[in-house]
C-alpha atoms as a PDB file:
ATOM      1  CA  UNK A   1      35.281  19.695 -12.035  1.00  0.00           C
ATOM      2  CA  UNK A   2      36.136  19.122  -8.661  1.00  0.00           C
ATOM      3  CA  UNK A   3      35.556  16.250  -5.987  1.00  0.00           C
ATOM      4  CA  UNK A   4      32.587  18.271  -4.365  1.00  0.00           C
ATOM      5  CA  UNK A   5      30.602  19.519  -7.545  1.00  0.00           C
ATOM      6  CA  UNK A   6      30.858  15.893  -9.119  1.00  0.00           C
ATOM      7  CA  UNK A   7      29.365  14.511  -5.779  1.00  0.00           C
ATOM      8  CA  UNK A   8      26.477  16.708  -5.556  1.00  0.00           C
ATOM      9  CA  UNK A   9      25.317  15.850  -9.183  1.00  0.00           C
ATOM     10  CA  UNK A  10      25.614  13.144  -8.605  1.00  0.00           C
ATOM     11  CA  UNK A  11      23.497  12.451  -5.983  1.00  0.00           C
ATOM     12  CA  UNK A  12      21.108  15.068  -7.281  1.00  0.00           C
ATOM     13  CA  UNK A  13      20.409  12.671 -10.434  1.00  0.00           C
ATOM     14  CA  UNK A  14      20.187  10.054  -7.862  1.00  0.00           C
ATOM     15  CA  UNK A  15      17.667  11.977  -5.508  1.00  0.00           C
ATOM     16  CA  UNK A  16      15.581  12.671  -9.070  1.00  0.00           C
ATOM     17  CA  UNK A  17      15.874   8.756  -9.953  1.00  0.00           C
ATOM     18  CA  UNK A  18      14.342   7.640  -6.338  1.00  0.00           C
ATOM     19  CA  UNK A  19      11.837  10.464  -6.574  1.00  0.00           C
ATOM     20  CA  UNK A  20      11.077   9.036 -10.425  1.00  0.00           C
ATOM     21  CA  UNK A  21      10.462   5.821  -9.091  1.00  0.00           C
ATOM     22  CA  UNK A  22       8.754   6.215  -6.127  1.00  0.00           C
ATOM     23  CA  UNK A  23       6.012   8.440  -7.719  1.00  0.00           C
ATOM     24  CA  UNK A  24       5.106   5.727  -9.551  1.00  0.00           C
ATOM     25  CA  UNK A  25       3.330   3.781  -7.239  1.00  0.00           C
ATOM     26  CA  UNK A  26       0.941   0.940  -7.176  1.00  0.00           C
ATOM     27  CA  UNK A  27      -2.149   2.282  -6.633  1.00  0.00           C
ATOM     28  CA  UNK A  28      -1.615   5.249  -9.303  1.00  0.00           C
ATOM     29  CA  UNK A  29      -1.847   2.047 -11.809  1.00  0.00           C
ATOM     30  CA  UNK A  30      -5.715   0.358 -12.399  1.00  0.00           C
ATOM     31  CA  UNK A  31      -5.338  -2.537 -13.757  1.00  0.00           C
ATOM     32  CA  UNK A  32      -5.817  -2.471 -18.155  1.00  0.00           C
ATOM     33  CA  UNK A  33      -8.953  -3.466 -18.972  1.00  0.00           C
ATOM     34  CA  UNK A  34      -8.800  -6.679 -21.072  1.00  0.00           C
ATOM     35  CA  UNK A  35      -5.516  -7.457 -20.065  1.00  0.00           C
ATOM     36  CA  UNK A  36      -5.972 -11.068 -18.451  1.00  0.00           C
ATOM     37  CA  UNK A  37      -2.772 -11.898 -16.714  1.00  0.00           C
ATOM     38  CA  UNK A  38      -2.731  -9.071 -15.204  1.00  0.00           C
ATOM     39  CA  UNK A  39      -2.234  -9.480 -10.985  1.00  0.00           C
ATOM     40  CA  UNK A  40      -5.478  -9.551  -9.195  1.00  0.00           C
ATOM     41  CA  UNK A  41      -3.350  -8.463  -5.850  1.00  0.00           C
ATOM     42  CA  UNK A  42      -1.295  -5.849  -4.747  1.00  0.00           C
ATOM     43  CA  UNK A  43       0.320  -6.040  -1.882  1.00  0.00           C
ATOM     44  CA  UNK A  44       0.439  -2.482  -0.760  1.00  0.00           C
ATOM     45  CA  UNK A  45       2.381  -2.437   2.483  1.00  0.00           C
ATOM     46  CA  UNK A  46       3.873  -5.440   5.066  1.00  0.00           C
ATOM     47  CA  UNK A  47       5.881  -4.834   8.033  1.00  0.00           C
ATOM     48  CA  UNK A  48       5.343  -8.681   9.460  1.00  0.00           C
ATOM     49  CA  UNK A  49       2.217  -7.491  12.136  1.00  0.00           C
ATOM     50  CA  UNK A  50       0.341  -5.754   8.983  1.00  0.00           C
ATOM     51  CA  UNK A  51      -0.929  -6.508   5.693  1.00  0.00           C
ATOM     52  CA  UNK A  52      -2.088  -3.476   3.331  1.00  0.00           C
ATOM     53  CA  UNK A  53      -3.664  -5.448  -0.134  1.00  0.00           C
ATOM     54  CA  UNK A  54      -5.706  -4.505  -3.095  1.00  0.00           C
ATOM     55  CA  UNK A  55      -7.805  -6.337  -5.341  1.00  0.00           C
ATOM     56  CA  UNK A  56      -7.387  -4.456  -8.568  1.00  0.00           C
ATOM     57  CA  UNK A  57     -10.430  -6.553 -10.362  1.00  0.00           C
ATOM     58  CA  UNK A  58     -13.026  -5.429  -7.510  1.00  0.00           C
ATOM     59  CA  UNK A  59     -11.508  -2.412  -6.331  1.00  0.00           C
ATOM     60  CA  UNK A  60     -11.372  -3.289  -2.710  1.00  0.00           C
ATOM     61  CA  UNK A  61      -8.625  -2.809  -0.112  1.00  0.00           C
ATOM     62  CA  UNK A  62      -8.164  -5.244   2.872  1.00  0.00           C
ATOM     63  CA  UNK A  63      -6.452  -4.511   5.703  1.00  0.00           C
ATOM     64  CA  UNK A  64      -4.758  -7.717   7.743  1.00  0.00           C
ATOM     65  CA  UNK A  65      -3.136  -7.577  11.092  1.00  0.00           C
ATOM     66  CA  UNK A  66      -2.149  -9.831  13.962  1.00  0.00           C
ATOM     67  CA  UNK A  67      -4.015  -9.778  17.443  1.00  0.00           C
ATOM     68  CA  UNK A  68      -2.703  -6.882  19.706  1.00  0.00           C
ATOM     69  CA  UNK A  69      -0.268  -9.407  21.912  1.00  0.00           C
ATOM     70  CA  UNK A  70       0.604 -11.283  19.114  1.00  0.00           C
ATOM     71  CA  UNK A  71       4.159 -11.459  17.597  1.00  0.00           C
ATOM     72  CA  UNK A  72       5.589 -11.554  14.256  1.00  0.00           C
ATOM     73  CA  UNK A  73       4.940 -14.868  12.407  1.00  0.00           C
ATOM     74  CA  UNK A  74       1.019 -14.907  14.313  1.00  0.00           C
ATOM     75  CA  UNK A  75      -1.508 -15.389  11.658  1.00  0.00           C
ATOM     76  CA  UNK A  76      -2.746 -12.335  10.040  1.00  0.00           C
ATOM     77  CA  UNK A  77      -6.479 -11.710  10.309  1.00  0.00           C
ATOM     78  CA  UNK A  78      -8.866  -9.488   8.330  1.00  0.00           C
ATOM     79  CA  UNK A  79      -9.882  -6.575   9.901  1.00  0.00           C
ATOM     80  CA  UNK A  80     -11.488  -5.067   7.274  1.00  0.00           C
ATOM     81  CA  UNK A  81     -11.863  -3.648   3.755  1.00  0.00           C
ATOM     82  CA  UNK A  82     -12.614  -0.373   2.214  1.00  0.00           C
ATOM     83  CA  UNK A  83     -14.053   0.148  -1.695  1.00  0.00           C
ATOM     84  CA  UNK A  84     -12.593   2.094  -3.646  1.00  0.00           C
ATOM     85  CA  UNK A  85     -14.114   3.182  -5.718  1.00  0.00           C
ATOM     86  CA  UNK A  86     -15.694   5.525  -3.618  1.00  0.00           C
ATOM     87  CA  UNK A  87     -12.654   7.562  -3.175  1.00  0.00           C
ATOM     88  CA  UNK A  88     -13.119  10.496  -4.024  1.00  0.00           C
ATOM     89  CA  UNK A  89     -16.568  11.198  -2.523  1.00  0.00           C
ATOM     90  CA  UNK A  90     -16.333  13.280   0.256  1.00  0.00           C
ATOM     91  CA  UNK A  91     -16.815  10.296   3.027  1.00  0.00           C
ATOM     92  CA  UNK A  92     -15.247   6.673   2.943  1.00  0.00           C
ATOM     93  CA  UNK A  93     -16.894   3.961   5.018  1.00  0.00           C
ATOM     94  CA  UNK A  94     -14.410   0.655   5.672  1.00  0.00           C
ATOM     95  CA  UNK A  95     -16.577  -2.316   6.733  1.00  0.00           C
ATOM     96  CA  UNK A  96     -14.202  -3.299   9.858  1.00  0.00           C
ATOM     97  CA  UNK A  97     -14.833  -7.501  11.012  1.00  0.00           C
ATOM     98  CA  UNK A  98     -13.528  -6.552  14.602  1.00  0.00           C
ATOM     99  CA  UNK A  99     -14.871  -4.586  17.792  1.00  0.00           C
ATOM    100  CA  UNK A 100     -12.416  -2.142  19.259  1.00  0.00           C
ATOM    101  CA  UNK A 101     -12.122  -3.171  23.179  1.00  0.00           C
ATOM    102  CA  UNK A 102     -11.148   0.749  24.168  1.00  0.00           C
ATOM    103  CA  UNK A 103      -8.624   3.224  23.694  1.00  0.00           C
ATOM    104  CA  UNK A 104      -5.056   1.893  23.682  1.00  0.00           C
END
C-alpha cells in the first residue's frame, strides 16, 4: 500500500471513531431507573458566559448566563428552564426569570 491510501484509511476509521463518539451524547442517555449514584447534573454546554445543564432526576434544563456587559469569570445567573419532558409535543414553553430590554 502506498503513503496516500494508508493515510486516507486511516483517517477514515478516525472520522468513523469521532462520529461513534459524538453520537453518543448526553442527552440521548436518561438516567437508569434505580440506579442511585447515578449524576443528578449534566452539564450540557459551557463556553465561560453560558451554562447549558440538565437535571436528569426532574427532567428540567436550566439555562445560566452572565449579564450582557459582563465578562468571563461574572457570576452566572439563571435565566430560565425548560421541562422536558414535554419534548416532543408540538410546542415547548421555557419559564424565562428575566425581561428582555429590546432587540440587540
Amino acid at each position: 500500500m502506498n503513503f496516500h491510501k494508508t493515510t486516507l484509511i486511516v483517517a477514515g476509521i478516525a472520522l468513523v471513531m469521532v462520529c461513534l463518539m459524538t453520537n453518543r451524547g448526553e442527552g440521548q442517555n436518561p438516567a437508569p431507573v434505580g440506579v442511585a449514584n447515578y449524576p443528578e447534573f449534566r452539564v450540557v454546554s459551557s463556553d465561560g458566559t453560558n451554562l447549558i445543564v440538565t437535571n436528569t432526576r426532574n427532567a428540567t434544563l436550566y439555562f445560566y448566563s452572565i449579564d450582557p456587559d459582563g465578562r468571563i469569570g461574572d457570576a452566572l445567573k439563571l435565566r430560565g428552564k425548560v421541562d422536558l419532558s414535554k419534548v416532543g409535543e408540538a410546542e415547548l414553553k421555557p419559564e424565562v426569570f428575566f425581561k428582555a430590554t429590546g432587540a440587540q
